[in-house]
Protein backbone atom coordinates (compact mmCIF):
# COMPACT_ATOMS: atom_id res chain seq x y z
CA UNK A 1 138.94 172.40 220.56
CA UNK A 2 135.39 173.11 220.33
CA UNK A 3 133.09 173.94 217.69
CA UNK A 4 132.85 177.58 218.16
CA UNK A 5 136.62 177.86 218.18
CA UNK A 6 136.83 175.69 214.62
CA UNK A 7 134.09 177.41 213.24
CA UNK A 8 135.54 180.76 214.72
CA UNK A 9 138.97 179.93 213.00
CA UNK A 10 137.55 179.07 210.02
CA UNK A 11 136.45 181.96 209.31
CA UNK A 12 139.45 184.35 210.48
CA UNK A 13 141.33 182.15 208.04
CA UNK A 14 139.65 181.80 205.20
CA UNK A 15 136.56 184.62 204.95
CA UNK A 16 138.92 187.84 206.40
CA UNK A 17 139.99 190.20 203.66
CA UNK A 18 140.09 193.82 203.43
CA UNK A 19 136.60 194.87 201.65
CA UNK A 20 134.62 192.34 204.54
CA UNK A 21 137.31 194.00 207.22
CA UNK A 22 135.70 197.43 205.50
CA UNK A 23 131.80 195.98 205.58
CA UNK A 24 131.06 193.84 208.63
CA UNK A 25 131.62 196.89 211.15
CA UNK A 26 129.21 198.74 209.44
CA UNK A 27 126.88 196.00 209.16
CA UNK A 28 127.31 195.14 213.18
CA UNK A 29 127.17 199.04 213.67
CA UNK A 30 123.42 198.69 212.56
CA UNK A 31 122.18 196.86 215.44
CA UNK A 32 124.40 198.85 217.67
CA UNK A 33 121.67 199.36 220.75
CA UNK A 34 119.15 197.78 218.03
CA UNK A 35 119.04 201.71 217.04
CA UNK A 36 118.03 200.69 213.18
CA UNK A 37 114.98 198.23 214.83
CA UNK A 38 113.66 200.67 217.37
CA UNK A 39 113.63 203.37 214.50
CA UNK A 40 111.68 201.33 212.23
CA UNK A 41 109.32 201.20 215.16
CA UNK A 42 109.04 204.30 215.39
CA UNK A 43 108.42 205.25 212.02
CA UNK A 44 105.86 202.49 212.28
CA UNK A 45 103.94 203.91 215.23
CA UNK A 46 103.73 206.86 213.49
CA UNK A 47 101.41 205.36 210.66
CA UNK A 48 98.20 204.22 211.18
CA UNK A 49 97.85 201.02 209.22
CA UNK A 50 101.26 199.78 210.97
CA UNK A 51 100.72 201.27 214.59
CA UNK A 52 100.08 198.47 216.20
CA UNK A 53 102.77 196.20 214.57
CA UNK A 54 105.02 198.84 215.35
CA UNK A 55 104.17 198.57 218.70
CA UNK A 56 104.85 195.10 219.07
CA UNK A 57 107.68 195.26 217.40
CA UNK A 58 108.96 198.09 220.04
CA UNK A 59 107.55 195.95 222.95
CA UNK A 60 109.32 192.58 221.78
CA UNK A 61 112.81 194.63 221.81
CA UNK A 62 112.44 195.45 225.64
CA UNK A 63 111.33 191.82 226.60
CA UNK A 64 114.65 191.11 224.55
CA UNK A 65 116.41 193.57 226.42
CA UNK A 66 115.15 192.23 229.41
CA UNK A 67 115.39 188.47 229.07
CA UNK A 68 118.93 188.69 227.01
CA UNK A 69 120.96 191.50 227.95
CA UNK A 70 119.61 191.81 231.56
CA UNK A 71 119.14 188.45 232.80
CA UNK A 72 120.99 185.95 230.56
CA UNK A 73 124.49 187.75 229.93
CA UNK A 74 124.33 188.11 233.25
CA UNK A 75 123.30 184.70 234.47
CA UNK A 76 126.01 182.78 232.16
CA UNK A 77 128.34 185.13 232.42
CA UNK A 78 130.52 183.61 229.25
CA UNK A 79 133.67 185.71 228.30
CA UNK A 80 133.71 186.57 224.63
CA UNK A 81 136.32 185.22 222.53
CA UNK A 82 138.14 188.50 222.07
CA UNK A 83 138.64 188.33 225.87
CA UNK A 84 139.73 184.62 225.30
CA UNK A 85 141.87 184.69 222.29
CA UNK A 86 143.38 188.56 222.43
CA UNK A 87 146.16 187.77 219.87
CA UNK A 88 142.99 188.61 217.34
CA UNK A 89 143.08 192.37 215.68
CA UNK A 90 138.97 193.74 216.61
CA UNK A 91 138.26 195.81 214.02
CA UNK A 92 135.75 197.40 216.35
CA UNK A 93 135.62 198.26 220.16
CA UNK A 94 136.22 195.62 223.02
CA UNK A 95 132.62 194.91 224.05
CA UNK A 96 132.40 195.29 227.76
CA UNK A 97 129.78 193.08 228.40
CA UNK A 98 128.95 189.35 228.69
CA UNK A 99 129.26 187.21 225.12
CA UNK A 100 125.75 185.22 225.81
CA UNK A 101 123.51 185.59 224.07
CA UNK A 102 124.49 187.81 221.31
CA UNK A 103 122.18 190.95 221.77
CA UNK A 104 122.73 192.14 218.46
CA UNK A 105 121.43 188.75 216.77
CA UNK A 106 118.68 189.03 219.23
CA UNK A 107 117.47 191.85 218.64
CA UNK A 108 117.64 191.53 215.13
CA UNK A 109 115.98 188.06 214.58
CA UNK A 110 113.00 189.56 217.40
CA UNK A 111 112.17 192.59 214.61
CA UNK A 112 112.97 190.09 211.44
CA UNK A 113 110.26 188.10 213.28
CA UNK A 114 107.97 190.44 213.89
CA UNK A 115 108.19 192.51 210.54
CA UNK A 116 107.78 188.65 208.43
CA UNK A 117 104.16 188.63 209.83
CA UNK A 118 103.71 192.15 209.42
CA UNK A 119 104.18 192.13 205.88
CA UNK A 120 106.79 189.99 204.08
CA UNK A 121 107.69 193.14 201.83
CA UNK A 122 109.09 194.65 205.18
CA UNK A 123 110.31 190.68 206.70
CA UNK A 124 112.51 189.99 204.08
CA UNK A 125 114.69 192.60 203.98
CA UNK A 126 114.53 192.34 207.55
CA UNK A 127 114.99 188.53 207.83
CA UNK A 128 118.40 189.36 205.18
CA UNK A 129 119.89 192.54 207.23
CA UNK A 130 118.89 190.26 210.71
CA UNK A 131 121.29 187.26 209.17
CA UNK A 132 124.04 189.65 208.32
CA UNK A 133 124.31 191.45 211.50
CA UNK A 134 124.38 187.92 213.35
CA UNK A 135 127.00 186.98 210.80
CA UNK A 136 129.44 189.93 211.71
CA UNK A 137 129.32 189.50 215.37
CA UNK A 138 130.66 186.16 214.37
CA UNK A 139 133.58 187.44 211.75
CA UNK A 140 134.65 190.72 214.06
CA UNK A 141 135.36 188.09 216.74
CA UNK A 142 133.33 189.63 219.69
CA UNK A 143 130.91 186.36 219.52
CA UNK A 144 130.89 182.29 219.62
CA UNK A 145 128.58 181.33 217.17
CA UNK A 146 126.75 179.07 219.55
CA UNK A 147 125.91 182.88 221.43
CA UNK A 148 124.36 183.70 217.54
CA UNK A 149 122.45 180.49 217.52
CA UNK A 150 120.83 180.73 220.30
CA UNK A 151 120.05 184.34 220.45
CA UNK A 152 118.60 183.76 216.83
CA UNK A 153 116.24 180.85 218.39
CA UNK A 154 115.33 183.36 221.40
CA UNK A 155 114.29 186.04 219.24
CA UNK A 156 112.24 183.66 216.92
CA UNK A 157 110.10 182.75 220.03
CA UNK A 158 110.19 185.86 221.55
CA UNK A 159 109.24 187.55 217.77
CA UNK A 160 106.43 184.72 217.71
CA UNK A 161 105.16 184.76 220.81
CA UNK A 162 104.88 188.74 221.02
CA UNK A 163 103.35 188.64 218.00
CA UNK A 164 100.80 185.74 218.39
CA UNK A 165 99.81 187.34 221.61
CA UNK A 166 99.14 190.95 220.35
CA UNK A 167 98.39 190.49 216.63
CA UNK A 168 96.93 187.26 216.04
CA UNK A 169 93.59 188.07 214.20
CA UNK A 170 90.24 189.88 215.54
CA UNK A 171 88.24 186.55 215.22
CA UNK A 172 87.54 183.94 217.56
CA UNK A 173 85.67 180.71 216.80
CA UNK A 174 85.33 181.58 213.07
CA UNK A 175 83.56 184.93 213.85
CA UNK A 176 84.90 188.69 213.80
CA UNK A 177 84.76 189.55 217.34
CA UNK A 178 82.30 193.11 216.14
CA UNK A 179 80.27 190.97 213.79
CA UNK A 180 76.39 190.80 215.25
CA UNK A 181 75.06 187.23 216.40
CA UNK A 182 71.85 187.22 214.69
């Protein structure tokens, strides 16, 4: 038996009760679609001090999207292990889709990212909610925590990257960029 089993029956045995049964599918319902990510980059866009964070942050989810739930699912093709092991009770709907990566954990750790270097007022809360939703894909059984991992290391680079390229500060060689060579 493999890790992700062990670490899969661990937690069925030992961490299920009724008020996490009652809390982790409202948790994982909150990155559902990453609906509570793109909305805070929406509300974002719609301010002018965090417009172009919020951007970014709207931009990273599609190359997530695109790389994750378009390309890798698709490419590895790994059953989940409610497909696997069906004697376990989902407390939410079959997933239809691929297990890897976990698009939930990646699109949560890609706006965690991005919202740290926006502000750490915003990335914290973020960084907490991101850990909790990767968490629950793990407890309601529709993930292998090696798909959380990695979709958690994925979304840091993606996060980074997007947000080195597009936000990385005005100045160049020490200078702002509008500041006059005298």
């Amino acid at each position: 038996m493999n890790l992700d089993w062990v670490i899969l029956n661990w937690i069925q045995d030992t961490l299920k009760c009724g008020w996490m049964d009652w809390l982790m599918p409202k948790i994982t319902a909150l990155g559902d679609v990453g609906t509570i990510w793109i909305i805070i980059g929406l509300v974002m866009v719609c301010t002018k001090k965090y417009r172009k964070n919020g951007l970014v942050l709207l931009a990273s989810l599609l190359v997530g999207v695109l790389i994750g739930n378009l390309w890798l699912k698709y490419l590895v093709a790994r059953s989940r292990p409610c497909w696997l092991n069906p004697e376990v009770m989902l407390l939410i709907p079959n997933p239809t889709d691929f297990s890897f990566p976990s698009g939930h954990t990646l699109s949560s750790t890609i706006a965690a990212t991005v919202l740290w270097g926006t502000d750490r007022k915003f990335g914290i809360p973020a960084a907490i909610l991101a850990a909790l939703i990767a968490f629950s894909r793990i407890y309601l059984y529709v993930h292998f925590p090696s798909d959380v991992i990695v979709a958690a290391a994925i979304g840091l680079l993606i996060g980074k990257l997007m947000s080195r390229k597009f936000l990385s500060d005005s100045k160049k060689g020490g200078r702002d960029v509008n500041e006059r060579i005298e």
